[in-house]
C-alpha atoms as a PDB file:
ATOM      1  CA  UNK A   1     -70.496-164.775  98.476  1.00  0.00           C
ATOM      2  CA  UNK A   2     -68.299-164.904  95.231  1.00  0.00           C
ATOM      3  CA  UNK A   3     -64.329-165.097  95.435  1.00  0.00           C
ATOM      4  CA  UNK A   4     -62.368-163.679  92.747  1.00  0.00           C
ATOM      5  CA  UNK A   5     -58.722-165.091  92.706  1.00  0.00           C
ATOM      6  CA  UNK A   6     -55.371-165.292  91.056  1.00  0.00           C
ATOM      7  CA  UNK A   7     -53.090-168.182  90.121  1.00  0.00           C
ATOM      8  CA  UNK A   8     -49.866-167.705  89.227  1.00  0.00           C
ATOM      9  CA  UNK A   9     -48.434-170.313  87.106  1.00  0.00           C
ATOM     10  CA  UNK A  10     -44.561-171.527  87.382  1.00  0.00           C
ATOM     11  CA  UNK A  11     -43.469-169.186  84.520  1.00  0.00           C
ATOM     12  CA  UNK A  12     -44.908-166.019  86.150  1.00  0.00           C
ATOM     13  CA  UNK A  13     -48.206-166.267  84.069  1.00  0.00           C
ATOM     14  CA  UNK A  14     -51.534-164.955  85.957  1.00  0.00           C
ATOM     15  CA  UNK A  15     -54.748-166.018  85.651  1.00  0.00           C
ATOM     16  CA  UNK A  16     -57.945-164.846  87.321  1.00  0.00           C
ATOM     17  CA  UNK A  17     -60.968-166.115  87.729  1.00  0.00           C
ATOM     18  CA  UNK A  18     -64.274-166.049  90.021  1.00  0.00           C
ATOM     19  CA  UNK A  19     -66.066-168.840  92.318  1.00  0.00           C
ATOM     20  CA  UNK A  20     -68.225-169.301  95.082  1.00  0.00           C
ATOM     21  CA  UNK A  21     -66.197-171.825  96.470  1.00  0.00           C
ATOM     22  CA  UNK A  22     -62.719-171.231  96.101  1.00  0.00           C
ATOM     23  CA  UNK A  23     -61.485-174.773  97.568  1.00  0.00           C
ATOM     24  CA  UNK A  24     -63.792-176.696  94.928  1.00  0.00           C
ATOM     25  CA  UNK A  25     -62.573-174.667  92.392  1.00  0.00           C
ATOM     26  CA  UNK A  26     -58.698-175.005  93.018  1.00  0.00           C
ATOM     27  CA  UNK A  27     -59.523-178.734  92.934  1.00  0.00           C
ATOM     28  CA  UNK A  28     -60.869-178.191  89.728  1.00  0.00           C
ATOM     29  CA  UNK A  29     -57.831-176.585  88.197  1.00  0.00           C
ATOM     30  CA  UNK A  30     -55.660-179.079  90.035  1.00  0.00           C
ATOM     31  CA  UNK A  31     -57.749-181.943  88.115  1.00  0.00           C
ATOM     32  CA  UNK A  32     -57.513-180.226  84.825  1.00  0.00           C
ATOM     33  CA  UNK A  33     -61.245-179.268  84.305  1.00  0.00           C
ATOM     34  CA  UNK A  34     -61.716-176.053  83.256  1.00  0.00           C
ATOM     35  CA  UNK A  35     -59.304-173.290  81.853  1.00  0.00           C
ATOM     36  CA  UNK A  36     -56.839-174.179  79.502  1.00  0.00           C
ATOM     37  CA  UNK A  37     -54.045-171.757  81.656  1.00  0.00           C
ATOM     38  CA  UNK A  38     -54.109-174.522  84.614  1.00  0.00           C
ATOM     39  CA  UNK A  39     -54.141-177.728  82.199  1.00  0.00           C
ATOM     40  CA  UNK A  40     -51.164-175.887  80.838  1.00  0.00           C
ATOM     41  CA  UNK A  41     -49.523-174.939  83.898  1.00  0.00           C
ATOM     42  CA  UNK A  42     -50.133-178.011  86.425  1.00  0.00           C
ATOM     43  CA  UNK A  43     -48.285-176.010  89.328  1.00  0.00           C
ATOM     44  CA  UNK A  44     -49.754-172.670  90.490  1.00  0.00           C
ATOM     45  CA  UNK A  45     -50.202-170.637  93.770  1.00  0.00           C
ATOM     46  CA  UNK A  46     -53.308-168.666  95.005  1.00  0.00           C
ATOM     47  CA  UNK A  47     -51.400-165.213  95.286  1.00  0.00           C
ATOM     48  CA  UNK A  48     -54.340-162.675  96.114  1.00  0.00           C
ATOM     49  CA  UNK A  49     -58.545-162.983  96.517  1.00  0.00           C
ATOM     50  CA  UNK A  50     -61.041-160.813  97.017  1.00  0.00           C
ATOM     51  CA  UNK A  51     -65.198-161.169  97.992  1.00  0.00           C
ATOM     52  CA  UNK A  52     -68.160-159.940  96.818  1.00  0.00           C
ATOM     53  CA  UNK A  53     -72.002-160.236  98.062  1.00  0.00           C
ATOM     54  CA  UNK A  54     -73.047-160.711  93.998  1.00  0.00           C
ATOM     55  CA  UNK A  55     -71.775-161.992  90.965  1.00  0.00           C
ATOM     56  CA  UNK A  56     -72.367-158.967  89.301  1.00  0.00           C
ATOM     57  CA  UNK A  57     -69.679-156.953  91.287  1.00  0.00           C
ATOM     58  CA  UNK A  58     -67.224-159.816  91.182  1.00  0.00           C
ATOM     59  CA  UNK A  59     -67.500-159.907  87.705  1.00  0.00           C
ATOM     60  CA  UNK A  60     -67.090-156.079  87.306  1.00  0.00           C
ATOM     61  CA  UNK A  61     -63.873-156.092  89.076  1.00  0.00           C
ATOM     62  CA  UNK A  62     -62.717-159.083  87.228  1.00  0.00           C
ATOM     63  CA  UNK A  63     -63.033-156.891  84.485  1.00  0.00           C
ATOM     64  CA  UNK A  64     -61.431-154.196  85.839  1.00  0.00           C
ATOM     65  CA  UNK A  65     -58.412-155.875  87.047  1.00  0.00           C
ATOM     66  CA  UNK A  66     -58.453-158.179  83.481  1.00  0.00           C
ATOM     67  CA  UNK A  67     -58.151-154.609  81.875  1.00  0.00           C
ATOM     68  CA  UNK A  68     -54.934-153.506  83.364  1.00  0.00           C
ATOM     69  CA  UNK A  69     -51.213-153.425  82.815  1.00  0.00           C
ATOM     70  CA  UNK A  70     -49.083-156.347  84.607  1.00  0.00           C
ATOM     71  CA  UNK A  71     -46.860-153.761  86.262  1.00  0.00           C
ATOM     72  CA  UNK A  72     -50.746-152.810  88.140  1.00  0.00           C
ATOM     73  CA  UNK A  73     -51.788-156.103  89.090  1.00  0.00           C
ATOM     74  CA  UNK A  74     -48.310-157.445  90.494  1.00  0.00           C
ATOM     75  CA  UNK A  75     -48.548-153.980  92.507  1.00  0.00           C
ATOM     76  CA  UNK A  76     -52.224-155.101  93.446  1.00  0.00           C
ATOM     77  CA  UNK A  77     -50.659-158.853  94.654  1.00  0.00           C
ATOM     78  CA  UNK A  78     -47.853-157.235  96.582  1.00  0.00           C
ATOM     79  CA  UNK A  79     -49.124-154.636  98.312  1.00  0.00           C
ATOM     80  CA  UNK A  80     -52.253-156.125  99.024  1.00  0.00           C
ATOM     81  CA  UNK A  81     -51.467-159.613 100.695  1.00  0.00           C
ATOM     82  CA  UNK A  82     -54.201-162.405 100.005  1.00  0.00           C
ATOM     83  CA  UNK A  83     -57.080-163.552 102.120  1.00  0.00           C
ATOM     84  CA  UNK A  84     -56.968-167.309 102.398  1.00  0.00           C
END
C-alpha cells in the first residue's frame, strides 16, 4: 500500500509527497532527511492522505493534484478530511 500525503508548513506552504510508511516518513522530515520544504519548515501538520494498491497510481495522482491551482487543493484538504 502507498500513502500519498500533505504537509503544511507554518507559513501556509504545502508539500506532497508519497510513502509506504507514512510514520517512518514523517520521522524523516521531522529529522531533516529528505526534501528541502521540511528542512526549511521544521513545523508542519499532516492535513489530508490518501492510499493506493501501486506506486504507479499514487504517483499518477501525485501528479494530478501537483498540477492544480491552490484554491483546488485547499478545497481537496477541506472538504475531504484526512485519514490518519
Amino acid at each position: 500500500m502507498y500513502i500519498l500525503y500533505i504537509l503544511r508548513g507554518p507559513k501556509k506552504h504545502l508539500y506532497i509527497g508519497i510513502t509506504n510508511n507514512l510514520n517512518e516518513r514523517i520521522d524523516r522530515h521531522k529529522r531533516g532527511d529528505g526534501a528541502e520544504f521540511t528542512k526549511r519548515n521544521s513545523t508542519y501538520t499532516v492535513v489530508y492522505t490518501e492510499t493506493f494498491e501501486t506506486l504507479v497510481e499514487a504517483r499518477r495522482r501525485e501528479k494530478q493534484i501537483k498540477g492544480w491551482r491552490r484554491e483546488k487543493k485547499e478545497n481537496l484538504i477541506k472538504f475531504r478530511k484526512p485519514k490518519l
